[in-house]
N, C-alpha and C. Protein backbone atom coordinates (compact mmCIF):
# COMPACT_ATOMS: atom_id res chain seq x y z
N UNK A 1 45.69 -20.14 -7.89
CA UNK A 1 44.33 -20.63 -7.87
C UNK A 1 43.56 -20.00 -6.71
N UNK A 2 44.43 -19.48 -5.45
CA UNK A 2 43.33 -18.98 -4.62
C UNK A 2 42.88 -17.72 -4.87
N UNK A 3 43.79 -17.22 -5.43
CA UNK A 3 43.45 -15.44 -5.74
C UNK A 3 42.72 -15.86 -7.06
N UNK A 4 41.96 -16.46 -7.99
CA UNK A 4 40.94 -16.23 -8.70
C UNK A 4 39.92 -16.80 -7.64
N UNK A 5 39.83 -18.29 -6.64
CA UNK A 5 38.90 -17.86 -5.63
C UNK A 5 38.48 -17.01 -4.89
N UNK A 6 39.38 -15.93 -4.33
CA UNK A 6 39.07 -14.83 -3.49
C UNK A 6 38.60 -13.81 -4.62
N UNK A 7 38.79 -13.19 -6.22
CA UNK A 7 37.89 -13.09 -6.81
C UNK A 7 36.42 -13.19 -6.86
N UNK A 8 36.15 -14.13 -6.97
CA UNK A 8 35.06 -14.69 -7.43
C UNK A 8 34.38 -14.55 -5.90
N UNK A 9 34.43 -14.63 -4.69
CA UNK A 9 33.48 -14.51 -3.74
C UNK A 9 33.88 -12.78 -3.65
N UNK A 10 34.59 -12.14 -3.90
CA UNK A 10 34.47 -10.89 -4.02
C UNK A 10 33.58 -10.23 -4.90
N UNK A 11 33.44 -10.90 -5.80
CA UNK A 11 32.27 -10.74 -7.14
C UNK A 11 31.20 -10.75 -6.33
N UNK A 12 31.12 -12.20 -6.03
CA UNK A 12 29.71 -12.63 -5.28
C UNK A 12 29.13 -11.75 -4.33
N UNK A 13 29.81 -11.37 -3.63
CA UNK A 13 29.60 -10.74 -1.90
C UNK A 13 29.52 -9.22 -2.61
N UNK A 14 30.45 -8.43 -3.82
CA UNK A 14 29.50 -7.58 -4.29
C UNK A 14 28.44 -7.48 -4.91
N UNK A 15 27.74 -8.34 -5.53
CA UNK A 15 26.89 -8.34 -6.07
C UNK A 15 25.54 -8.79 -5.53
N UNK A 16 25.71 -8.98 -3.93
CA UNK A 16 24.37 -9.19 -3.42
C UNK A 16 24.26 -8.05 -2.37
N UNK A 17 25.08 -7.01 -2.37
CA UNK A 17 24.89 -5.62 -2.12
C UNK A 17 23.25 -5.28 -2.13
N UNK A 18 22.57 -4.80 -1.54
CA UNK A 18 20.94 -4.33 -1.23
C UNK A 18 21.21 -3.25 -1.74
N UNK A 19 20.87 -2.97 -3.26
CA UNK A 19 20.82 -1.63 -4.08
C UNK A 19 19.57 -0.79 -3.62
N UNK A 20 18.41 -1.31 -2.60
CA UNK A 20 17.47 0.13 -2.27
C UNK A 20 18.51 0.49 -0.69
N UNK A 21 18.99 -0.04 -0.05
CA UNK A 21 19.34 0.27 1.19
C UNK A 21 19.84 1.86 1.06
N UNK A 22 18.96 2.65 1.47
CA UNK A 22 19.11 4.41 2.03
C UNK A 22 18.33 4.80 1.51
N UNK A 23 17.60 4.65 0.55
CA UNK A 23 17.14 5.35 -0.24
C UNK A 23 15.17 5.09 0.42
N UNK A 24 14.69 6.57 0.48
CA UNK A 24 13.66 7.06 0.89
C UNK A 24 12.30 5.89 0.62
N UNK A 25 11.25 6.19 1.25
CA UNK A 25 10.07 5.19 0.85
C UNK A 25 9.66 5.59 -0.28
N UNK A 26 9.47 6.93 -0.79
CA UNK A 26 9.08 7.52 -1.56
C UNK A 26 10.45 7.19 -3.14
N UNK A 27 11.38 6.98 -2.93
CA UNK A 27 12.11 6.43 -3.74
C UNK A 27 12.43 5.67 -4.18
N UNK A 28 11.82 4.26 -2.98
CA UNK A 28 11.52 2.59 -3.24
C UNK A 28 10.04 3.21 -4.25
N UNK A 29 9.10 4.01 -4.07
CA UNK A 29 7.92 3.66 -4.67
C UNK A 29 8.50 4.08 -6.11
N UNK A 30 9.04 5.08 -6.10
CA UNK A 30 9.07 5.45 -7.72
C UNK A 30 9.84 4.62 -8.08
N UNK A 31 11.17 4.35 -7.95
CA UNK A 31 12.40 2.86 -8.73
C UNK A 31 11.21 1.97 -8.94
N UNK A 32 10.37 1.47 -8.11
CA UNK A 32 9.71 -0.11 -8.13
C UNK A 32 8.42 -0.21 -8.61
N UNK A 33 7.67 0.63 -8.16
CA UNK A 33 6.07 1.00 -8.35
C UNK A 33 5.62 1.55 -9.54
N UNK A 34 6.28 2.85 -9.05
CA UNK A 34 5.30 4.01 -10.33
C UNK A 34 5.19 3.49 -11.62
N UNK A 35 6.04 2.77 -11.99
CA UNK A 35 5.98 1.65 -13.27
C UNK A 35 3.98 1.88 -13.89
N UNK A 36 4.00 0.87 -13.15
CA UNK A 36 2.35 0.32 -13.32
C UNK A 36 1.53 1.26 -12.30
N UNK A 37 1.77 1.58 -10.86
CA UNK A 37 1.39 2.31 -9.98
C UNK A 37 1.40 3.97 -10.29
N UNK A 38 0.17 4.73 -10.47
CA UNK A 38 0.68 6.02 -10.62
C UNK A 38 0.92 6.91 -9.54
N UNK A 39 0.19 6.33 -8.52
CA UNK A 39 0.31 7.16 -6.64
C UNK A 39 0.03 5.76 -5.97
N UNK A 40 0.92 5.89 -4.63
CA UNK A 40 1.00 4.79 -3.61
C UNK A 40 -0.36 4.88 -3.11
N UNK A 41 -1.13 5.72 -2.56
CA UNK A 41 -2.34 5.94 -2.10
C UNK A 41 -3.74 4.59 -2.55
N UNK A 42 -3.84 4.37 -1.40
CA UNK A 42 -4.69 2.93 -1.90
C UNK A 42 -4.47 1.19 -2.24
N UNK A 43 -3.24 1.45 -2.19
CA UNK A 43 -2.30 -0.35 -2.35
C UNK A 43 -2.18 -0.54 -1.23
N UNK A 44 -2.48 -0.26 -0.26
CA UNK A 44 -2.23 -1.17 0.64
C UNK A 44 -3.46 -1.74 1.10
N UNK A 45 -4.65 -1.03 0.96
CA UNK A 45 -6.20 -1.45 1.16
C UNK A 45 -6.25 -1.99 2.50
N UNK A 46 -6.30 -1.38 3.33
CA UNK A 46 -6.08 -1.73 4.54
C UNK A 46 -5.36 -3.53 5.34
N UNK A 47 -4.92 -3.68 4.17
CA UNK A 47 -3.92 -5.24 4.83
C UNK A 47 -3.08 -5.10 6.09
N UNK A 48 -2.90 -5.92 6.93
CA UNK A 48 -2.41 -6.14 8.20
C UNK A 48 -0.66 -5.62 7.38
N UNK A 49 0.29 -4.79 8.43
CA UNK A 49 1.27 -4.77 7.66
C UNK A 49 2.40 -5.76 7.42
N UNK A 50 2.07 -6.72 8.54
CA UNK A 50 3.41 -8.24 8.19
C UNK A 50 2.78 -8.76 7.09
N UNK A 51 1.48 -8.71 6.60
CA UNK A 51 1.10 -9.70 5.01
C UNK A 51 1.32 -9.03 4.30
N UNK A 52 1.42 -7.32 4.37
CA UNK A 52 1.77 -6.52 3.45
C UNK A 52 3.63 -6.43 3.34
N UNK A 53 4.30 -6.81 3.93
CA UNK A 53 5.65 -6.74 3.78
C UNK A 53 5.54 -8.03 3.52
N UNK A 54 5.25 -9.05 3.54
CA UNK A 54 5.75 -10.43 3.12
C UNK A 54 5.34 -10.42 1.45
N UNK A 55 4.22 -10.00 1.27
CA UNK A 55 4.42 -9.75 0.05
C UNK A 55 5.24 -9.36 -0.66
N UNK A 56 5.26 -7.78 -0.37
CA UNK A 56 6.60 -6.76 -1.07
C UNK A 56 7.62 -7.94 -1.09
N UNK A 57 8.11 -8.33 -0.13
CA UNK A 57 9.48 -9.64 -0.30
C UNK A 57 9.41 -10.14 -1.03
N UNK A 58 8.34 -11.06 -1.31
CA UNK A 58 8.30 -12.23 -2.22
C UNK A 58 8.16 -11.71 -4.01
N UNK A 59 7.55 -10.40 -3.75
CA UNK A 59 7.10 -10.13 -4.93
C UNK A 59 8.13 -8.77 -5.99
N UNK A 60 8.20 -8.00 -4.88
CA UNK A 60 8.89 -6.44 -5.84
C UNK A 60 10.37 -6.24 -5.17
N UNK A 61 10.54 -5.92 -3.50
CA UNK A 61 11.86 -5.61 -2.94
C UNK A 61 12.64 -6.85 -2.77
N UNK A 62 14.02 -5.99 -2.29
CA UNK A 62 14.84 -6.88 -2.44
C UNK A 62 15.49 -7.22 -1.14
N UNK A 63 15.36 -7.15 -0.13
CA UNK A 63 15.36 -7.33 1.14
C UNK A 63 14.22 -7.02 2.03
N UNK A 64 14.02 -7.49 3.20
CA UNK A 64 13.31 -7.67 4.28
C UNK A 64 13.48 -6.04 4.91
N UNK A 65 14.63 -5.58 5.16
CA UNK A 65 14.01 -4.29 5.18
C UNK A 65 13.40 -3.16 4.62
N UNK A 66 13.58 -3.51 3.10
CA UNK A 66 13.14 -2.34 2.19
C UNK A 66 11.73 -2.44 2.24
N UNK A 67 11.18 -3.60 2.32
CA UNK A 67 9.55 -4.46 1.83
C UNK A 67 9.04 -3.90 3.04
N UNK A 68 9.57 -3.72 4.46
CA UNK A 68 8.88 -3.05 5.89
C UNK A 68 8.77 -1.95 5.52
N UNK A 69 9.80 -0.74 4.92
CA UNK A 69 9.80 0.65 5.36
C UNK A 69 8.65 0.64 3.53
N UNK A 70 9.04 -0.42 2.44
CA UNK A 70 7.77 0.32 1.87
C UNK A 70 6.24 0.16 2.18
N UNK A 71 5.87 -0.91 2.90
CA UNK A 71 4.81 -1.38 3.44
C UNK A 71 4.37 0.07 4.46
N UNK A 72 5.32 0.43 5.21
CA UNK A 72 4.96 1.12 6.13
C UNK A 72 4.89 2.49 5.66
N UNK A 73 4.85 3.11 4.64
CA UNK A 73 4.87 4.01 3.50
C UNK A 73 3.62 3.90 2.87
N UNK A 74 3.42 2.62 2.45
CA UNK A 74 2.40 2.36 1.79
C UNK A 74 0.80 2.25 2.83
N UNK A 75 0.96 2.12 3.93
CA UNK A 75 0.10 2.33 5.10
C UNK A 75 -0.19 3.78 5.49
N UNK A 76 1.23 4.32 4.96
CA UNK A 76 0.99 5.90 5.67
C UNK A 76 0.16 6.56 4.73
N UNK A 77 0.10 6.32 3.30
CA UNK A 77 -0.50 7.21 2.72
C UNK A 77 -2.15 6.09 2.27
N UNK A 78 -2.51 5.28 2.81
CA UNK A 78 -3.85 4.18 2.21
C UNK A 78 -4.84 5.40 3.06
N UNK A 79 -5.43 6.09 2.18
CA UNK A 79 -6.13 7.19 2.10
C UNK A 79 -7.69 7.28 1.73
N UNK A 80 -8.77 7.32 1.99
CA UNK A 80 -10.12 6.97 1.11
C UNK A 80 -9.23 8.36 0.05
N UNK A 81 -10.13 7.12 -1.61
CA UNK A 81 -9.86 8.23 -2.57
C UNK A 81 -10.69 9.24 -2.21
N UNK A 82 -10.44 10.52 -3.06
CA UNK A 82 -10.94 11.95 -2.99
C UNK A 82 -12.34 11.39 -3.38
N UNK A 83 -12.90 10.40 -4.46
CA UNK A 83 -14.49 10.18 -5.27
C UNK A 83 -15.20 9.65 -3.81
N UNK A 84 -14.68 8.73 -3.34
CA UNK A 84 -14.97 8.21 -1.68
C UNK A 84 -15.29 9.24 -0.69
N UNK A 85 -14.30 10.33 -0.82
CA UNK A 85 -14.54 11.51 0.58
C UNK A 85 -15.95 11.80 0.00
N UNK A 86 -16.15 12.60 -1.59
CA UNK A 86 -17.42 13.05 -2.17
C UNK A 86 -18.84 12.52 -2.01
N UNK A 87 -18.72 11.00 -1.67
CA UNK A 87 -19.94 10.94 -1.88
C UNK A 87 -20.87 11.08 -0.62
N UNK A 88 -21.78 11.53 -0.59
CA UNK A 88 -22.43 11.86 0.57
C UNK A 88 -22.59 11.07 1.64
N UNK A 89 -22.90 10.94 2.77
CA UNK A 89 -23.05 9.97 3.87
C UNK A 89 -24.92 9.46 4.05
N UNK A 90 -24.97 8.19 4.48
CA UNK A 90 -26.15 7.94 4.35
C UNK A 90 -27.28 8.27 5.04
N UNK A 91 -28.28 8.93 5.38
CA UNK A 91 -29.28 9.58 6.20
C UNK A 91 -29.89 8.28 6.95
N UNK A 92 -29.65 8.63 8.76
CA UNK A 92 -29.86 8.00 9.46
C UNK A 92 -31.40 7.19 8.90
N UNK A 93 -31.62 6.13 9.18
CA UNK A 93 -33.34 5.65 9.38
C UNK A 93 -34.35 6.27 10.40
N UNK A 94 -35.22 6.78 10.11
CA UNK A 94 -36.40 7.64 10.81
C UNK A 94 -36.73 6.51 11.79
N UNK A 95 -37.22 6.62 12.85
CA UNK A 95 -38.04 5.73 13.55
C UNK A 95 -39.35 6.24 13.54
N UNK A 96 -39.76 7.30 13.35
CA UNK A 96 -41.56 7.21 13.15
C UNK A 96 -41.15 8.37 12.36
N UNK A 97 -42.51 8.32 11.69
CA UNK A 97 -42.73 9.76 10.08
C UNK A 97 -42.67 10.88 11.19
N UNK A 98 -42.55 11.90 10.36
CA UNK A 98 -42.45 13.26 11.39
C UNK A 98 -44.30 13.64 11.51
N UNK A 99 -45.04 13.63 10.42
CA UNK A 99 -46.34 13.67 10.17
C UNK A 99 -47.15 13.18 10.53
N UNK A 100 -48.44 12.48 10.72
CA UNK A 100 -49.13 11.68 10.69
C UNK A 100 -49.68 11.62 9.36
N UNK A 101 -49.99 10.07 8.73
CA UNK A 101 -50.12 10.21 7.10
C UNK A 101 -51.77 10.65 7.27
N UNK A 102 -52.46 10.98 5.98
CA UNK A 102 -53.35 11.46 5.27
C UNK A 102 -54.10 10.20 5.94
N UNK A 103 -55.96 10.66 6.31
CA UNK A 103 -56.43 9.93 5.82
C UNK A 103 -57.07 9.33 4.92
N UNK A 104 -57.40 8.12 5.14
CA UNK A 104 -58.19 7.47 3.63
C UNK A 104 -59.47 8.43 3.31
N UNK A 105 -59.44 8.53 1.84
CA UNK A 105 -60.71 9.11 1.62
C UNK A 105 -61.89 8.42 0.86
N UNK A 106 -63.06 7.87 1.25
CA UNK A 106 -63.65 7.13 0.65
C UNK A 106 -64.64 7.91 -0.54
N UNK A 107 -64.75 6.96 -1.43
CA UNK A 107 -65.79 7.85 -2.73
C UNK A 107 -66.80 6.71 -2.79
């Protein structure tokens, strides 16, 4: 009876093995992400990174360290998109016309 107990926590204790542990940020994103995600760029939207790893925990990884190094992955690349770099920047406000306007012309 003890050697099917020592079994069975041998089962156990393998099977809560951390299957991302080594494997790259870029390799947590594709196993977990790329699914629904097509580029990491932009998920993190500038979130503080402990709310951004507490998430990952609760939600996609499977340990506390994988959810840091993808958080911190996911920080490295939160990028303005390329349509964002494009659009032009806004022209300061004038403080007086460069001209003096027209005057009135009476009829």
């Amino acid at each position: 009876m003890g050697l099917a107990a020592a079994g069975v926590l041998t089962a156990t204790v393998a099977a809560a093995q951390n299957l991302d542990a080594g494997k790259s940020p870029a390799k947590l994103f594709a196993d977990g992400c790329a699914t629904c995600h097509r580029s990491p760029r932009g998920l993190a939207k500038g979130r503080f990174s402990l709310t951004l790893s507490w998430f990952l925990k609760d939600h996609y990884a499977t340990s506390s360290d994988s959810a840091k190094v993808l958080a911190a992955y996911l920080e490295s690349v939160d990028e303005p998109s390329p349509s964002a770099l494009a659009k032009p920047a806004k022209k300061p406000a004038r403080s007086a016309p460069s001209r003096p306007p027209k005057p009135a012309q009476s009829q």
